[in-house]
N, C-alpha and C. Protein backbone atom coordinates (compact mmCIF):
# COMPACT_ATOMS: atom_id res chain seq x y z
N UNK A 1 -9.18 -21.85 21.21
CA UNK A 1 -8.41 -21.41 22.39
C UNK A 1 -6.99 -21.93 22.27
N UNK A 2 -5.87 -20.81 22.37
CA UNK A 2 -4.49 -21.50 22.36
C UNK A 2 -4.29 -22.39 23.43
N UNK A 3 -3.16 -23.35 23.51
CA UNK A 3 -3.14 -24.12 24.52
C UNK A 3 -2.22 -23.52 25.43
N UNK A 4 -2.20 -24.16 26.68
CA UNK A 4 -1.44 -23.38 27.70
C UNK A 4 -0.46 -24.58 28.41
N UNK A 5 0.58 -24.07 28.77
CA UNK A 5 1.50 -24.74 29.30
C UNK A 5 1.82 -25.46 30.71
N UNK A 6 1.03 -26.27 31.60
CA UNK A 6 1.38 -25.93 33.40
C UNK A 6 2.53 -27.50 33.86
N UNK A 7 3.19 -26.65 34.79
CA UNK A 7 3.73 -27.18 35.26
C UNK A 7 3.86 -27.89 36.99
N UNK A 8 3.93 -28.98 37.21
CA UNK A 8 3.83 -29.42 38.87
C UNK A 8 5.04 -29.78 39.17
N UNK A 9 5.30 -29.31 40.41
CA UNK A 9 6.67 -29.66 40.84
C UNK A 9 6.51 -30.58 42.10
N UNK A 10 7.75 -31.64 42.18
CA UNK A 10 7.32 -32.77 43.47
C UNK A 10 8.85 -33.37 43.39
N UNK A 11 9.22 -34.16 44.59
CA UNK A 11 10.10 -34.97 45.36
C UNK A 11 10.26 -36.22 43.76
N UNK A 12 9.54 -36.23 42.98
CA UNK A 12 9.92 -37.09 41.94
C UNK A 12 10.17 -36.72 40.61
N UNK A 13 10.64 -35.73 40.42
CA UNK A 13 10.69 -34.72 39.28
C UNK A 13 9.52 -34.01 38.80
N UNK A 14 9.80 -33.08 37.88
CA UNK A 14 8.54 -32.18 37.77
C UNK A 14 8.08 -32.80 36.44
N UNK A 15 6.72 -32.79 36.86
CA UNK A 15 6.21 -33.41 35.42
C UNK A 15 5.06 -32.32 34.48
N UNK A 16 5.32 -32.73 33.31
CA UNK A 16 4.64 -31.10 32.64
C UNK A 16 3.59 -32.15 31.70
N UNK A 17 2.65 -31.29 31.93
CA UNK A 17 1.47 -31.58 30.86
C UNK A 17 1.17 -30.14 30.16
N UNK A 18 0.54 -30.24 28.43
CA UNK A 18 0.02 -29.63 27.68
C UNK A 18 -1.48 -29.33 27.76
N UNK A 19 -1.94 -28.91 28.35
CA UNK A 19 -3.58 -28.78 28.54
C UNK A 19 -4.58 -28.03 27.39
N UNK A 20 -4.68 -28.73 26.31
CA UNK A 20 -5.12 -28.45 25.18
C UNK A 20 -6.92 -27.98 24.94
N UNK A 21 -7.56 -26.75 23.95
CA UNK A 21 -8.49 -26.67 24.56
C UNK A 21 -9.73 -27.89 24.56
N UNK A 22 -9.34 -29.16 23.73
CA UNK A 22 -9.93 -30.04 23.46
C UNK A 22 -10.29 -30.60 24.77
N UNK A 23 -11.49 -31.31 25.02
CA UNK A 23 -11.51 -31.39 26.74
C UNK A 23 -10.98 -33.39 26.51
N UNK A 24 -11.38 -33.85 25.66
CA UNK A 24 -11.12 -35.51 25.76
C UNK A 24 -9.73 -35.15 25.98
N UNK A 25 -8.83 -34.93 24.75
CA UNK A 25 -7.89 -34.92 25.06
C UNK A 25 -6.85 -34.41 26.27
N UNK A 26 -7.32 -33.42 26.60
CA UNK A 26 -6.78 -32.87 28.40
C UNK A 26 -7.06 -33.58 29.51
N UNK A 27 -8.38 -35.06 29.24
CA UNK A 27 -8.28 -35.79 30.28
C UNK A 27 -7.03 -36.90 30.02
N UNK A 28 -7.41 -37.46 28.88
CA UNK A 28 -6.28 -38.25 28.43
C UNK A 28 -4.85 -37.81 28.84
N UNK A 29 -4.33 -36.70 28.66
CA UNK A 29 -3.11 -36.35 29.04
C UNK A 29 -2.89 -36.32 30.87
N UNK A 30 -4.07 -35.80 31.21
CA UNK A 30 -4.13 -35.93 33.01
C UNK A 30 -3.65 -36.94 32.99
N UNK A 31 -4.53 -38.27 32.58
CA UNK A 31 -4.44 -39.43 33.51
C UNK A 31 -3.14 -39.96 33.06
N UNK A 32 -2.86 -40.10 32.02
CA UNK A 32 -1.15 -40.49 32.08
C UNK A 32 0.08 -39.62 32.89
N UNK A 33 -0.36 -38.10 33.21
CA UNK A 33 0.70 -37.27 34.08
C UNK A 33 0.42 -38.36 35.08
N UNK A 34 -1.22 -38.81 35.72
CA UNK A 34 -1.31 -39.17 37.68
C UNK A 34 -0.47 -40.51 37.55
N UNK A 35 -0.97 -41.33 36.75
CA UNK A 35 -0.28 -42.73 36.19
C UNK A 35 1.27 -42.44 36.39
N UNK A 36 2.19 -42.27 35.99
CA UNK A 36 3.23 -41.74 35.64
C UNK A 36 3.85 -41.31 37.40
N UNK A 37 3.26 -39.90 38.09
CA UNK A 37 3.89 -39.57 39.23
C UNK A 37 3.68 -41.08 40.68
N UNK A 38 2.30 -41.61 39.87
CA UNK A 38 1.78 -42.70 41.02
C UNK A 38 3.07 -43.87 41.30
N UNK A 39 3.19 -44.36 39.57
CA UNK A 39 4.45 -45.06 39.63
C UNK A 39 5.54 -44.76 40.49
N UNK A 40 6.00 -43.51 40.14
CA UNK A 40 7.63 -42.82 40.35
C UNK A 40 6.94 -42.99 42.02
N UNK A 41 6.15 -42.95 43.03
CA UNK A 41 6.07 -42.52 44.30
C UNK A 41 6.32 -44.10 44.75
N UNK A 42 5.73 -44.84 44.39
CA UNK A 42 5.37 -45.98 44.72
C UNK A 42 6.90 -46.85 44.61
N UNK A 43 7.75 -46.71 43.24
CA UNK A 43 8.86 -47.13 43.59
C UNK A 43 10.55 -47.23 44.54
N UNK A 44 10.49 -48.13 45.42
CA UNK A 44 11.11 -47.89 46.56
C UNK A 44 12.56 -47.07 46.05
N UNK A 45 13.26 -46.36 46.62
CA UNK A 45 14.49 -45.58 46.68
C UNK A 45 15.48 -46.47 47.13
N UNK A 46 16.31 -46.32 46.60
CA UNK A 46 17.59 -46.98 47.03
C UNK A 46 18.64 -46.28 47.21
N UNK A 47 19.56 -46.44 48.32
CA UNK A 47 20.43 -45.27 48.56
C UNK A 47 21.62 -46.38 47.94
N UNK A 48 22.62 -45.36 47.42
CA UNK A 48 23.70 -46.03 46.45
C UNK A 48 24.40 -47.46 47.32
N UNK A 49 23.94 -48.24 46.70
CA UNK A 49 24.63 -49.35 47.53
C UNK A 49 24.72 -50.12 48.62
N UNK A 50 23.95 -49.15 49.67
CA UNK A 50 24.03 -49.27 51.10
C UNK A 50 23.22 -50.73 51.60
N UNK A 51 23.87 -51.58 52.30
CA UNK A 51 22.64 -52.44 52.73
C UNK A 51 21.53 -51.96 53.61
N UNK A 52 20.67 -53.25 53.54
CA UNK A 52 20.07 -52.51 54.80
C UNK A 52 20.28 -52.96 55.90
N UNK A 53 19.27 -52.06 56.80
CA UNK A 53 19.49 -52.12 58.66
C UNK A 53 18.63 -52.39 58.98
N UNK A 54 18.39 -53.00 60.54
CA UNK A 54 16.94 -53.11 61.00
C UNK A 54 17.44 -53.15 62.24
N UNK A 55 16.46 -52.18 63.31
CA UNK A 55 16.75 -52.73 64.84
C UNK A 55 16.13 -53.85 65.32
N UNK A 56 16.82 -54.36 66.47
CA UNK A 56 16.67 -55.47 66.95
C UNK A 56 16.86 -56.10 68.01
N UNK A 57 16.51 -55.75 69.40
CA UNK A 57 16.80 -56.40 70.81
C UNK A 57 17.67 -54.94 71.21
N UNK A 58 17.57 -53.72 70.44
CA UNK A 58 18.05 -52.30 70.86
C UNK A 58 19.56 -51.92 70.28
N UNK A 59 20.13 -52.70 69.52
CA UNK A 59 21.31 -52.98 68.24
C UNK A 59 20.74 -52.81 66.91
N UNK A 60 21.51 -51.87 66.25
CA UNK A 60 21.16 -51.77 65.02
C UNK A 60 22.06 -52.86 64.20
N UNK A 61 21.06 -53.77 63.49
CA UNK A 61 22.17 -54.65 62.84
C UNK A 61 21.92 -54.76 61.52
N UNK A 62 23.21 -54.78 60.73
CA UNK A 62 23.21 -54.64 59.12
C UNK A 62 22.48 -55.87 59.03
N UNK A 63 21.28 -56.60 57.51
CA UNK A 63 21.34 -57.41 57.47
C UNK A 63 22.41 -58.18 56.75
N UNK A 64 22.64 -59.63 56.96
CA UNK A 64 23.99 -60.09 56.48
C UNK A 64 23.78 -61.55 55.45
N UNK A 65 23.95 -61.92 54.60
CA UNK A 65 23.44 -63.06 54.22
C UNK A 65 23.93 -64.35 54.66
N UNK A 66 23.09 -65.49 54.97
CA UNK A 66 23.49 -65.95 55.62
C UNK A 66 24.33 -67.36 54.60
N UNK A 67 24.33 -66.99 53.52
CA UNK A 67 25.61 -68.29 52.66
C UNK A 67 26.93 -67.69 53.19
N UNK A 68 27.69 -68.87 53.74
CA UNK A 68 28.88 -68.32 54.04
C UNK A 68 29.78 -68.64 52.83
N UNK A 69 30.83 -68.12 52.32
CA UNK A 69 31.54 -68.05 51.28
C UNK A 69 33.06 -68.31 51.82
N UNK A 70 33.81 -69.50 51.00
CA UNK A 70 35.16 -69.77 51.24
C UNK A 70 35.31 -70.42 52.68
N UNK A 71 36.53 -69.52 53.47
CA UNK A 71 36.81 -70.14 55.01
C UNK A 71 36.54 -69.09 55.53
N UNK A 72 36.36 -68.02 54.94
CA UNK A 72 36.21 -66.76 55.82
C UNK A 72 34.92 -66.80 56.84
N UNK A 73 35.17 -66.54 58.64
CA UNK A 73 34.23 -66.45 59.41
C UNK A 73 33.16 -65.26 58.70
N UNK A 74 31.58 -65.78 58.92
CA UNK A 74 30.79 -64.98 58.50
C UNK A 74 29.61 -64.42 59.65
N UNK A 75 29.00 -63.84 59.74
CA UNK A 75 27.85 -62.94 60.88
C UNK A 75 27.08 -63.37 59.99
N UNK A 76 26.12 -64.36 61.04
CA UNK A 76 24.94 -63.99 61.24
C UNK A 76 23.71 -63.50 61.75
N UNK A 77 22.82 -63.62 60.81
CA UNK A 77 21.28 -62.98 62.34
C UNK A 77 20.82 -64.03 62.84
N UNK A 78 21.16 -64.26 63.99
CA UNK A 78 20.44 -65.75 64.73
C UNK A 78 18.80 -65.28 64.95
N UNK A 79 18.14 -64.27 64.41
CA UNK A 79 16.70 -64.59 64.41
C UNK A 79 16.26 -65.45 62.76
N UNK A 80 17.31 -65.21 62.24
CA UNK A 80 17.22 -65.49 60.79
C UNK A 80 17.45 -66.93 60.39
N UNK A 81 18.12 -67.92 61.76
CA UNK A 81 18.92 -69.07 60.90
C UNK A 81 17.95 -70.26 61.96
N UNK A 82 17.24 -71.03 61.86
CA UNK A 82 16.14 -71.68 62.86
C UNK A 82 16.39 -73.35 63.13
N UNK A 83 17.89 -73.93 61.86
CA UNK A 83 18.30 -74.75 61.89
C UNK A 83 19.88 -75.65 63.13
N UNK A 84 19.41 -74.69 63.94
CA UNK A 84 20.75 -74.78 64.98
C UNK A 84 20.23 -75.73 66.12
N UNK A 85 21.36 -76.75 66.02
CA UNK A 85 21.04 -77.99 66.96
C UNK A 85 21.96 -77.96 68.07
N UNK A 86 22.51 -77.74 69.04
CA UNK A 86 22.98 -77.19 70.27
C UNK A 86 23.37 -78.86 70.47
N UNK A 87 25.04 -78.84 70.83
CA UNK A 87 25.60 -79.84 71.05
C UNK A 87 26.64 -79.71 71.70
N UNK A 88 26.98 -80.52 72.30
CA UNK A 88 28.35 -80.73 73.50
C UNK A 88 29.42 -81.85 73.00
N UNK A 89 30.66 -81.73 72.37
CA UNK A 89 31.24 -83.10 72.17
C UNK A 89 32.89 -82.38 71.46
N UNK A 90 33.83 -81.70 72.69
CA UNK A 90 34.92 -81.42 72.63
C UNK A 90 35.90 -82.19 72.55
N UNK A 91 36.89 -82.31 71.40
CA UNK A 91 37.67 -83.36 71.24
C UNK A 91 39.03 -82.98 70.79
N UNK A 92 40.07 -82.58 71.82
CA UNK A 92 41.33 -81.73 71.00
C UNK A 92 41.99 -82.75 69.79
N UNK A 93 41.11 -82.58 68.97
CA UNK A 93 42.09 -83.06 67.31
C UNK A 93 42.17 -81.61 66.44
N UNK A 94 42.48 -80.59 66.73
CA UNK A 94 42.84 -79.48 65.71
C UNK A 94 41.54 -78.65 65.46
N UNK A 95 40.25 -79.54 65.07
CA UNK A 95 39.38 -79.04 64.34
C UNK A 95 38.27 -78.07 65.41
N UNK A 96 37.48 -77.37 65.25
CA UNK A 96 36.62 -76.58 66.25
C UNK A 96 35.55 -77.40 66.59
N UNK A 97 35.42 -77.77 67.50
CA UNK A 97 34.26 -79.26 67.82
C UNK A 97 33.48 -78.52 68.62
N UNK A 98 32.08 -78.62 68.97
CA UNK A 98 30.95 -78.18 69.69
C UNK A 98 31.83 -78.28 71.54
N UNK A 99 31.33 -76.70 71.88
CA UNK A 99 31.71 -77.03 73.38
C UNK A 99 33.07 -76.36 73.71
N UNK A 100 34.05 -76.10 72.83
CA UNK A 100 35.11 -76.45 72.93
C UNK A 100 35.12 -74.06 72.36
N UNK A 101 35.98 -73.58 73.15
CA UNK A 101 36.46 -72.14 72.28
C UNK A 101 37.93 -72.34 71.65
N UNK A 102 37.47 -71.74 70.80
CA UNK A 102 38.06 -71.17 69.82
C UNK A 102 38.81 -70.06 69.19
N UNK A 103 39.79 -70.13 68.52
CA UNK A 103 40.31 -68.32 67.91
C UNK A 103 40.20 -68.24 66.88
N UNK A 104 39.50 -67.61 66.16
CA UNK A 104 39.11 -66.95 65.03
C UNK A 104 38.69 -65.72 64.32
N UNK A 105 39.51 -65.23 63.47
CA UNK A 105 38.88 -63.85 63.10
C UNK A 105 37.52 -63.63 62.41
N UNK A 106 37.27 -62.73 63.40
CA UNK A 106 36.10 -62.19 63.12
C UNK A 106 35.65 -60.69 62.77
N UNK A 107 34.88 -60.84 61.76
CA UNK A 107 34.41 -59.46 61.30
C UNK A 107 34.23 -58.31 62.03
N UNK A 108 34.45 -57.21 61.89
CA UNK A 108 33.48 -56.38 62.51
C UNK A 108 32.37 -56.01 62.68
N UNK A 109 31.17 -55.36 63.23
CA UNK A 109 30.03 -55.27 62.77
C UNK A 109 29.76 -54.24 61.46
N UNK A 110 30.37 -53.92 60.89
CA UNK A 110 30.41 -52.49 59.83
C UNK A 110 30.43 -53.58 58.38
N UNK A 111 30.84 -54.88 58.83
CA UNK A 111 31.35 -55.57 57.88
C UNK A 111 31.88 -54.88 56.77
N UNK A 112 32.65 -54.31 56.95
CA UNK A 112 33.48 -52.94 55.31
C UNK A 112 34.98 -54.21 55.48
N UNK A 113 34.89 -55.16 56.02
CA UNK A 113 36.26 -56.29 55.58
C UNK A 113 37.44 -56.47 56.39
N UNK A 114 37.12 -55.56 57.63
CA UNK A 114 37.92 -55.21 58.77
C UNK A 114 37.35 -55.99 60.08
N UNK A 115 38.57 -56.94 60.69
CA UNK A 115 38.41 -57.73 61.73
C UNK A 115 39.16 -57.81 62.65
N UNK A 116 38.96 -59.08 63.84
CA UNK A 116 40.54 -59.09 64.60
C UNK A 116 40.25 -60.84 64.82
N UNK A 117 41.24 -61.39 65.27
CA UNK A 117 40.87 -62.72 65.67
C UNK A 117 40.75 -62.65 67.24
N UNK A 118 39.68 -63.37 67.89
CA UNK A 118 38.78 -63.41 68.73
C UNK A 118 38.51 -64.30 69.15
N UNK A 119 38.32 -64.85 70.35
CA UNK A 119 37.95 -66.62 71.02
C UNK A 119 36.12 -66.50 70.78
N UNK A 120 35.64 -67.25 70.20
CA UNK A 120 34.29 -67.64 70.09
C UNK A 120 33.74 -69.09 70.72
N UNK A 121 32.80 -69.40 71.20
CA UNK A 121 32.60 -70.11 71.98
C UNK A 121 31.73 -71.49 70.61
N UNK A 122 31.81 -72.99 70.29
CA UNK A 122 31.26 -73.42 69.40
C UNK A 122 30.17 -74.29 69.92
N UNK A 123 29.05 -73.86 69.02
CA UNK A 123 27.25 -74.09 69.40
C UNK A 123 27.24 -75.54 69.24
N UNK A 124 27.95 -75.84 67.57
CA UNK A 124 26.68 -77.14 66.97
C UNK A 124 27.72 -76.82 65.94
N UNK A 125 26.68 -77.87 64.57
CA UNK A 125 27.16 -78.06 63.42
C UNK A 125 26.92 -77.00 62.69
N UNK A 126 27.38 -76.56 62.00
CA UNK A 126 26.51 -75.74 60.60
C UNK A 126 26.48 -76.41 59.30
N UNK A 127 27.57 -77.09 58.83
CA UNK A 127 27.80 -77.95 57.52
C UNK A 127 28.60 -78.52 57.56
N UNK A 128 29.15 -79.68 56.83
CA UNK A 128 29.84 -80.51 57.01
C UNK A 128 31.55 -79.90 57.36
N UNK A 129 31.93 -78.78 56.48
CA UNK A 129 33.07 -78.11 57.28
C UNK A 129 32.90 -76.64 57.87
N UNK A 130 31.72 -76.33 58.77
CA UNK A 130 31.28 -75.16 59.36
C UNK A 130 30.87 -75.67 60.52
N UNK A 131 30.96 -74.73 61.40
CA UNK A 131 30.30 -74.43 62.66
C UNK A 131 29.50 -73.53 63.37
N UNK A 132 28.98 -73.66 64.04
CA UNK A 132 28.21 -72.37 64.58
C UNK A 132 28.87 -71.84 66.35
N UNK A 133 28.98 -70.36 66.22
CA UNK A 133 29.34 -70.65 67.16
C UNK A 133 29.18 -68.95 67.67
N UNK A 134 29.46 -68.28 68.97
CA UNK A 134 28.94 -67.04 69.52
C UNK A 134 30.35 -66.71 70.02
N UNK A 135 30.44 -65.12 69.99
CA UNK A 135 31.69 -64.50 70.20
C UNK A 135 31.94 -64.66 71.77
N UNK A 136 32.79 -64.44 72.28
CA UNK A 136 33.05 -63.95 73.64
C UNK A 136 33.88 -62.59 73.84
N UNK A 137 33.78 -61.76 75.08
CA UNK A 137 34.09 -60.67 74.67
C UNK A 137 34.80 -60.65 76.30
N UNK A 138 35.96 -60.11 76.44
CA UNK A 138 36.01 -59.55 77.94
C UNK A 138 36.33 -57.99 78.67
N UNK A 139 35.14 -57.25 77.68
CA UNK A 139 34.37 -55.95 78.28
C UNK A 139 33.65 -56.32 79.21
N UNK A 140 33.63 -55.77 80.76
CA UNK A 140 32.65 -55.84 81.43
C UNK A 140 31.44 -55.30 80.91
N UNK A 141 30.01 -56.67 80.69
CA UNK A 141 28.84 -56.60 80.51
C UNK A 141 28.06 -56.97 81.57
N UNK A 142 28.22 -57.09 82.88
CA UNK A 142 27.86 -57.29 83.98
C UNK A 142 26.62 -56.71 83.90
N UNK A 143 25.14 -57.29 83.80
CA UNK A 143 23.74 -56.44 83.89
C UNK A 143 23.59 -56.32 82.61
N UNK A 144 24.30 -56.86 81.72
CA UNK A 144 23.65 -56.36 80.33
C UNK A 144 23.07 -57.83 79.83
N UNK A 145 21.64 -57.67 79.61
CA UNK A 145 21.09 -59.03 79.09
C UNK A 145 21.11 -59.83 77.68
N UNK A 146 21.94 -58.90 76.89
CA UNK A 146 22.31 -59.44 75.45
C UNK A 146 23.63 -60.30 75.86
N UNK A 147 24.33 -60.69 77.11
CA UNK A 147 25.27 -61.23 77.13
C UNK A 147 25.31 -62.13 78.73
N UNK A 148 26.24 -63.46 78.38
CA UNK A 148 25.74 -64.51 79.42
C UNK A 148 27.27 -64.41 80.51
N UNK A 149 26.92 -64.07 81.73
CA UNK A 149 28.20 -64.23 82.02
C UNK A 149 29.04 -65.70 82.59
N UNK A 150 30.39 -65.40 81.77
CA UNK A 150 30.99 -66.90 81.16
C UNK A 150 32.10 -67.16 82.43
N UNK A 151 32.84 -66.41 83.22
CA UNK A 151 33.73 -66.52 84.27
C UNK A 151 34.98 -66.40 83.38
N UNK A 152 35.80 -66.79 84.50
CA UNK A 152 37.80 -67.14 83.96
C UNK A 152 37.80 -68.54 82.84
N UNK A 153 38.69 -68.71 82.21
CA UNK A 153 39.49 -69.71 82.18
C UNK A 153 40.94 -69.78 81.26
N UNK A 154 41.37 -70.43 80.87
CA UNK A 154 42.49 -70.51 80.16
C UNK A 154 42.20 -70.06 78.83
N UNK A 155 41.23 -69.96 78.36
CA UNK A 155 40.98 -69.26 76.42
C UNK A 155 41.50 -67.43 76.61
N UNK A 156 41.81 -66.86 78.06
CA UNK A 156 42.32 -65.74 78.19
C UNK A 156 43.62 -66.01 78.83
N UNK A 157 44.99 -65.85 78.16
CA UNK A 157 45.54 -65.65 79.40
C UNK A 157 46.05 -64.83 80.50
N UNK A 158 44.99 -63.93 80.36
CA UNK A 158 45.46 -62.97 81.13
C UNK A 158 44.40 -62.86 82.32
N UNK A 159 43.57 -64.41 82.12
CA UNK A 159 42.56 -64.22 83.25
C UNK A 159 41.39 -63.16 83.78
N UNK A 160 41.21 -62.79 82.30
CA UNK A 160 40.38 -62.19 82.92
C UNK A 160 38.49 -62.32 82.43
N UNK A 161 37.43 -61.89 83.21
CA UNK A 161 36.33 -62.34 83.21
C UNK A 161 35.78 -62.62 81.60
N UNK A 162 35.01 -63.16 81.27
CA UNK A 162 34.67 -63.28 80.00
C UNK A 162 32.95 -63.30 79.88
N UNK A 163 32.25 -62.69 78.81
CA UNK A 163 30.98 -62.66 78.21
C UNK A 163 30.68 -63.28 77.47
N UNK A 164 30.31 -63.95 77.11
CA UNK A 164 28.96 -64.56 75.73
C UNK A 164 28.67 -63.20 75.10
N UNK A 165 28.29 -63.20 73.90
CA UNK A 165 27.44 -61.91 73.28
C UNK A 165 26.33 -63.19 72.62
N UNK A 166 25.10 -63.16 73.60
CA UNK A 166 24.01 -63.84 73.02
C UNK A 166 23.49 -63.54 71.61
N UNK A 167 23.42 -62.53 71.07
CA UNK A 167 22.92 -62.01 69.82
C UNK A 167 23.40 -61.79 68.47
N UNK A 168 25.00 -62.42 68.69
CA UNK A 168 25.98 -62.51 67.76
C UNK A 168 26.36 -63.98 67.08
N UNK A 169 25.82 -64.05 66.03
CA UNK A 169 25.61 -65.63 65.92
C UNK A 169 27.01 -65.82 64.47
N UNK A 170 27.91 -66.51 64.64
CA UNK A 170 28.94 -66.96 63.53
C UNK A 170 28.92 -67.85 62.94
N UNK A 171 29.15 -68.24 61.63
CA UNK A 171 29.55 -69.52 61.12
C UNK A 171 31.51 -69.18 60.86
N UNK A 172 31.82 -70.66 61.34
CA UNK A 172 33.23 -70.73 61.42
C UNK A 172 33.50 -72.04 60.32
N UNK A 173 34.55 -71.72 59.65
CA UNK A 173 35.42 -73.01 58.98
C UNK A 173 36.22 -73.38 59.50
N UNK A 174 36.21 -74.62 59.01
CA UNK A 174 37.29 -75.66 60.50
C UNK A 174 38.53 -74.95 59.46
N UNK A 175 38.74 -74.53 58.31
CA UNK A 175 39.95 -73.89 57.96
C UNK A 175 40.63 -72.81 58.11
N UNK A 176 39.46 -71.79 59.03
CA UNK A 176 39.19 -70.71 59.14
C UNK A 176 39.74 -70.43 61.13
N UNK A 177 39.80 -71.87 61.56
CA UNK A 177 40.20 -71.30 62.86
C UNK A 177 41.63 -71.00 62.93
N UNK A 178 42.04 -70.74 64.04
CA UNK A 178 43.61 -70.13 64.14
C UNK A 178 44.04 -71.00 65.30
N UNK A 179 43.50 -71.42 66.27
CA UNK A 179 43.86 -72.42 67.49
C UNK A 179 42.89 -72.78 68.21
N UNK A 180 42.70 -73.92 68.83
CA UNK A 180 41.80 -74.39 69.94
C UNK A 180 41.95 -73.42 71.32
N UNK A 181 41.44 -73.00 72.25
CA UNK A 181 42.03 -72.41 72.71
C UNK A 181 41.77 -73.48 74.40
N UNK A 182 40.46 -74.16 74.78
CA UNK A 182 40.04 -74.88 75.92
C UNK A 182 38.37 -75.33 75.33
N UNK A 183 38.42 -76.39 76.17
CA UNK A 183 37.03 -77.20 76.13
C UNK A 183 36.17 -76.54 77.74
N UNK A 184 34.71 -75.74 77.08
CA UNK A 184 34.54 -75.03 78.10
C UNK A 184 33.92 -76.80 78.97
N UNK A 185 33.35 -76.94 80.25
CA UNK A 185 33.26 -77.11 81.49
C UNK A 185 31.58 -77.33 80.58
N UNK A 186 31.34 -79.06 81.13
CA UNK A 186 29.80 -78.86 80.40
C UNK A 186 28.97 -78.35 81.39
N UNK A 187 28.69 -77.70 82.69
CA UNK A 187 28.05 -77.28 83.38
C UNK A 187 27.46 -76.35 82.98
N UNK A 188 28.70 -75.01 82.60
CA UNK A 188 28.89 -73.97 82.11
C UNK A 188 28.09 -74.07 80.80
N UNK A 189 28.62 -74.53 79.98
CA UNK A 189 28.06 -74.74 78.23
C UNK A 189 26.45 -74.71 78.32
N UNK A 190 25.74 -75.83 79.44
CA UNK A 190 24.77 -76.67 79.25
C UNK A 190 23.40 -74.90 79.68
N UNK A 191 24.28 -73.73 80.24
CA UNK A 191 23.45 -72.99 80.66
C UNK A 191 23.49 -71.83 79.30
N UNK A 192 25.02 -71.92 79.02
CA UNK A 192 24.76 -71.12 77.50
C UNK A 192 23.77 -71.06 76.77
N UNK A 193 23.86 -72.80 76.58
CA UNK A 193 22.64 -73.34 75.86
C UNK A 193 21.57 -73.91 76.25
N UNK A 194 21.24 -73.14 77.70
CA UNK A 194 19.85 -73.07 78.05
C UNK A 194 19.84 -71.12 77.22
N UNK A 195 20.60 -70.37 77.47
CA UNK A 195 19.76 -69.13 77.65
C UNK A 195 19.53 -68.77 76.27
N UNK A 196 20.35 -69.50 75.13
CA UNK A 196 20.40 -69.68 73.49
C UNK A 196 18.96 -70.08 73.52
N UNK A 197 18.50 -71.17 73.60
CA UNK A 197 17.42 -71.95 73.41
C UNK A 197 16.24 -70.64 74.08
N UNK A 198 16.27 -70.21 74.90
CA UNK A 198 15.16 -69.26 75.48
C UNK A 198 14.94 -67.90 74.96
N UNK A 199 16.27 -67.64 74.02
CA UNK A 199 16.44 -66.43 73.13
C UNK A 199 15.62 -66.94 71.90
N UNK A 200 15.81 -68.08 71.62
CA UNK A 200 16.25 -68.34 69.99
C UNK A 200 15.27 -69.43 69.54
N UNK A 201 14.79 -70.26 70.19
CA UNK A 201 14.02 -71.20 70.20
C UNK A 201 14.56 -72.41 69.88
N UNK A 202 15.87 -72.35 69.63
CA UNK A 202 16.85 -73.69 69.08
C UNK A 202 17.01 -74.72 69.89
N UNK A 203 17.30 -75.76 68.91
CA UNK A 203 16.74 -77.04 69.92
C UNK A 203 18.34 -77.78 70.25
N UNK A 204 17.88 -78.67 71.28
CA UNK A 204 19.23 -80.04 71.40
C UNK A 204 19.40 -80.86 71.33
């Protein structure tokens, strides 16, 4: 019997077997075609480059790694970082001290290298010249529970209301800030970092 030619077509290229009239050999050739498409299905796709995403508290957020590199402020995923010790101890000598906001540029969320500088509010330590610390924003978020509301003070001067963004977690270099801007009010702070701790599980 001449042999015959067939072809299968699929989402992983088309794969062709020779189906010869020998029957051993036509299984032999099967099982290396199933072998072969099983692989190609099974290996994950990668779209050119792209990181990935994952939702999360109803925000889609890129994931971001969390080594920070140089002085440049970096994003992190505060479900991701479990080492954050929540501290109070503002001290105007230049440097970004726990408690105390801050101006610093910060990324965008697209992270493509595009930022603005921004008052961030500082958590704790991160490393011996890093900090941890959460953006502030003054978009009315009034009712929105991803964000703590922070009141007036002098880190705006234009007075006007200010937010926490609970879910936005930074590491800052003390080389990396741009100015002190005020030492928040430990009343204030001590509830930040109650609603941190009830998000996040982080301790004090």
């Amino acid at each position: 019997m001449a042999p015959r030619v067939v072809a299968w077509g699929g989402s992983s290229g088309t794969l062709y077997a020779v189906i010869v009239a020998n029957r051993g050999m036509w299984k032999r050739l099967l099982s290396v075609g199933i072998d072969i498409a099983s692989s190609a299905l099974r290996s994950p796709r990668r779209e050119g480059g792209a990181s990935s995403r994952s939702i999360r508290g109803g925000r889609v957020r890129r994931a971001t790694p969390v080594a920070a590199v140089g002085t440049q402020t970096t994003e992190l995923d505060p479900r991701d970082v479990s080492d954050v010790t929540l501290s109070y101890a503002p001290e105007p000598d230049g440097a970004p001290d726990a408690g105390e906001i801050v101006w610093t540029w910060v990324p965008y969320a697209e992270n493509d290298g595009r930022g603005k500088d921004r008052p961030v509010l500082v958590i704790g330590r991160h490393t011996p010249d890093r900090v941890y610390a959460v953006k502030l924003t003054s978009k009315d978020k009034d009712g929105d529970r991803e964000y703590f509301p922070l009141g007036t003070g002098p880190w705006d001067q234009r007075g006007r209301e200010s937010w926490v963004d609970l879910d936005q977690l930074y590491s800052v270099h003390e080389d990396g800030m741009r100015r002190e801007a005020a030492a928040l009010d430990l009343e204030r702070f001590t509830r930040v970092a109650h609603a941190l701790q009830q998000r996040f599980g982080w301790r004090a």
